[in-house]
N, C-alpha and C. Protein backbone atom coordinates (compact mmCIF):
# COMPACT_ATOMS: atom_id res chain seq x y z
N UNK A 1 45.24 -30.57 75.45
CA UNK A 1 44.83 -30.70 74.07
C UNK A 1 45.84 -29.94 73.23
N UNK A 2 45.95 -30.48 71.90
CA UNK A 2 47.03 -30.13 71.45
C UNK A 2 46.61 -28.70 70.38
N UNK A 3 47.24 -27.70 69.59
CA UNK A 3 47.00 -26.63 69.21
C UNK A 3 46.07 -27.09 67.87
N UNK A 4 46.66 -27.66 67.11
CA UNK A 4 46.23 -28.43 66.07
C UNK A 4 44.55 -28.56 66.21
N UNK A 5 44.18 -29.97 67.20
CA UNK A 5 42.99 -30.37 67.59
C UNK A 5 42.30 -29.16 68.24
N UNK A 6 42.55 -28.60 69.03
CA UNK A 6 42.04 -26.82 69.41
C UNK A 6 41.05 -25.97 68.20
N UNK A 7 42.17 -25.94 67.32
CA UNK A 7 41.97 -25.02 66.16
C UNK A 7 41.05 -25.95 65.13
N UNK A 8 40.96 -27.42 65.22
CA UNK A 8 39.97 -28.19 64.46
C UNK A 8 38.39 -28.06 64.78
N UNK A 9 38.51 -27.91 66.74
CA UNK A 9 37.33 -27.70 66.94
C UNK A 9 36.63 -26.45 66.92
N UNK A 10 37.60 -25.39 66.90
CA UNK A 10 37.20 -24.25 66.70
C UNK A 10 36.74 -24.00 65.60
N UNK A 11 37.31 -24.23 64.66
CA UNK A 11 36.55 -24.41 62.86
C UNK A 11 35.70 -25.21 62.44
N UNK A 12 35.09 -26.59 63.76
CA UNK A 12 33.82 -26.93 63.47
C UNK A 12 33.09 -25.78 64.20
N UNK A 13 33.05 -25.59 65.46
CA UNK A 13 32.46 -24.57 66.27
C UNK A 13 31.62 -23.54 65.12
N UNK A 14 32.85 -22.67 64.37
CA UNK A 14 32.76 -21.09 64.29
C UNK A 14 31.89 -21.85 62.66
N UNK A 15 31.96 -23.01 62.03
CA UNK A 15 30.76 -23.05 60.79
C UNK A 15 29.75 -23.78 61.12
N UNK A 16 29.49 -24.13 62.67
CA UNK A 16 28.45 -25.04 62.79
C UNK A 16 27.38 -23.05 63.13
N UNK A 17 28.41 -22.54 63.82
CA UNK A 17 27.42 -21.35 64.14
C UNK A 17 27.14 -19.91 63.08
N UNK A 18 28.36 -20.16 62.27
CA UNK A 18 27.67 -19.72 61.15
C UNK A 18 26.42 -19.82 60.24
N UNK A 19 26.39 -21.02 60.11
CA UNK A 19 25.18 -21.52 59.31
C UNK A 19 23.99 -21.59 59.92
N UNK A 20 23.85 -21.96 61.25
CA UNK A 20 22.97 -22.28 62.19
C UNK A 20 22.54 -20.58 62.84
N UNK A 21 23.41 -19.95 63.28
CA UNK A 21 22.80 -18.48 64.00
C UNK A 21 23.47 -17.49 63.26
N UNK A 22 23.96 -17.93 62.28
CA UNK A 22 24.48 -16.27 61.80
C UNK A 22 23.46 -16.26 59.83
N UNK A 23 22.98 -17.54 59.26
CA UNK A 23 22.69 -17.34 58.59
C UNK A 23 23.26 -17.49 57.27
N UNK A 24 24.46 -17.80 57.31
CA UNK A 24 25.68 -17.54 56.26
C UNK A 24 25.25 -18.38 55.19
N UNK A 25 25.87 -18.29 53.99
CA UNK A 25 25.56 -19.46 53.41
C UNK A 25 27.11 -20.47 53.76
N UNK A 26 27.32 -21.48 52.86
CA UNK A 26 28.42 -22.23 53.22
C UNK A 26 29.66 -21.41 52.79
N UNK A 27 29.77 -21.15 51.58
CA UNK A 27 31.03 -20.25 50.88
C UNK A 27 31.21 -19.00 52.15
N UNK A 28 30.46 -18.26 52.47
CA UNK A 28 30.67 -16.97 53.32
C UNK A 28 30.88 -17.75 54.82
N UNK A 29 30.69 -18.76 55.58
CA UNK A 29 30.80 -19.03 56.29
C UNK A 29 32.74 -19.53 56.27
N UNK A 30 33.21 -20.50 55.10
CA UNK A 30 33.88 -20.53 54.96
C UNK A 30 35.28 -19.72 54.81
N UNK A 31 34.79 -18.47 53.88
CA UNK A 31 35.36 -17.19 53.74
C UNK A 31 35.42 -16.41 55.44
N UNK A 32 34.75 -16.64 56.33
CA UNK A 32 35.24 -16.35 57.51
C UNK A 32 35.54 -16.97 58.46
N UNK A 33 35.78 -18.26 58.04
CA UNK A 33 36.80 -19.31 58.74
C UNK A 33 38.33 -18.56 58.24
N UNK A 34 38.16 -18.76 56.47
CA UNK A 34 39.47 -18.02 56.61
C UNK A 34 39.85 -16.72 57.06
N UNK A 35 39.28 -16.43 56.97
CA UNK A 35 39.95 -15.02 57.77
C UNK A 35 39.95 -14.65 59.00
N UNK A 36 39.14 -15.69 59.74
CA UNK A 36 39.60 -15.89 61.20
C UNK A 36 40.66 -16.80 62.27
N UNK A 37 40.58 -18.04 60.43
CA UNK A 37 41.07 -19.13 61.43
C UNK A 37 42.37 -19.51 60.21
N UNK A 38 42.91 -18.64 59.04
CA UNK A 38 43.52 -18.99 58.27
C UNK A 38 42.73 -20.73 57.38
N UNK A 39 43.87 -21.09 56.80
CA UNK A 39 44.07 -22.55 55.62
C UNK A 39 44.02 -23.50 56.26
N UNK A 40 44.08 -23.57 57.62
CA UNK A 40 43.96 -24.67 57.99
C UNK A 40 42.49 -24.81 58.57
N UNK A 41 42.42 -24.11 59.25
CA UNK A 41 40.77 -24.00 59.79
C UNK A 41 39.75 -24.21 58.48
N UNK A 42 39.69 -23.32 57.59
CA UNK A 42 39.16 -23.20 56.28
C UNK A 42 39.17 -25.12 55.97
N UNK A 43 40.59 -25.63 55.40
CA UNK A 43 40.43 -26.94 54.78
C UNK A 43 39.87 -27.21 55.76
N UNK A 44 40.17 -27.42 56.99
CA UNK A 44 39.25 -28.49 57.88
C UNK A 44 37.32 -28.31 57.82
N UNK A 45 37.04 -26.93 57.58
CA UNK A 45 36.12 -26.69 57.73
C UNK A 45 35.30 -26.96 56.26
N UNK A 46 36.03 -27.30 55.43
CA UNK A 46 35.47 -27.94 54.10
C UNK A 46 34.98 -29.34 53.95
N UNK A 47 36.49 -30.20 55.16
CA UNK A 47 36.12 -31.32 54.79
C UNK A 47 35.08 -31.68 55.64
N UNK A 48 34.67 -30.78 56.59
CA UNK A 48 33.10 -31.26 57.44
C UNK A 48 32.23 -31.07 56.22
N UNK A 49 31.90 -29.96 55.45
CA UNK A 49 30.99 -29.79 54.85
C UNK A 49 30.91 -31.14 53.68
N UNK A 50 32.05 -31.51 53.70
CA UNK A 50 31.87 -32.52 52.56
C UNK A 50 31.28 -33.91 52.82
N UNK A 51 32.04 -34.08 54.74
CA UNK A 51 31.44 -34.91 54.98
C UNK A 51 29.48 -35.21 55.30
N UNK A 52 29.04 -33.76 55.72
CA UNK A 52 27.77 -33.59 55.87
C UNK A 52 27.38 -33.84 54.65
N UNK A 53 27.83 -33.83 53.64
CA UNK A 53 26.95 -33.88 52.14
C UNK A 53 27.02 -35.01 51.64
N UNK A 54 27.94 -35.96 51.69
CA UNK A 54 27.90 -37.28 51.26
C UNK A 54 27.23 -38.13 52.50
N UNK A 55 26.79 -37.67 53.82
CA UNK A 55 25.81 -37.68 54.86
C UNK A 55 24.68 -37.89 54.15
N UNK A 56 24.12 -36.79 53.83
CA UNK A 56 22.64 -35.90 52.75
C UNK A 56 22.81 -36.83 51.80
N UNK A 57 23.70 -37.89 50.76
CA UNK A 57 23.58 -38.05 49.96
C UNK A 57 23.39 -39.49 49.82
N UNK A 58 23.95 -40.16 50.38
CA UNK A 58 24.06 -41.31 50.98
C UNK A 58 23.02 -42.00 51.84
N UNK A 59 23.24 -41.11 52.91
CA UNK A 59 22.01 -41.29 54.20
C UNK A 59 22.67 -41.83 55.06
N UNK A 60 24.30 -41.79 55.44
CA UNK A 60 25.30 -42.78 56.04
C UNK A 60 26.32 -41.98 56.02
N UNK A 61 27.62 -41.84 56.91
CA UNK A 61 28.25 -41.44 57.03
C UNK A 61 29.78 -42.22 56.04
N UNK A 62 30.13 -42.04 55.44
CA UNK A 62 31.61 -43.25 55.26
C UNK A 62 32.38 -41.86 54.91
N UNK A 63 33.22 -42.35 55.37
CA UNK A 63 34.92 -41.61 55.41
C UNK A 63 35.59 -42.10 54.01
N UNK A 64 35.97 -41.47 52.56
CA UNK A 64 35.77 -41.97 51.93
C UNK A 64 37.72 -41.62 51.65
């Protein structure tokens, strides 16, 4: 697996368990993506949240 895809799943990983067992809200979960996982982890870990919300909003997933 390549470093890139590594570090993608690690920044779903570390905000799926933020939110879920640590409590965080989204911004503070995010705020310690970056500072664990730098700008790239962080953007990646935004565009899940964005995708979960147009999920919530929709009721459907589309890649927009």
């Amino acid at each position: 697996m390549g470093k890139v895809k590594a570090l993608m799943m690690e920044a779903e990983d570390m905000l799926v368990d933020c939110l879920t067992n640590k409590g965080m809200t989204n911004m503070q979960a995010l705020e310690h993506i970056m500072k664990n996982l730098g700008h790239m982890g962080y953007d990646h870990a935004q565009d899940v949240l964005k995708k979960w919300h147009d999920k919530d909003v929709d009721g459907e997933l589309t890649v927009k």
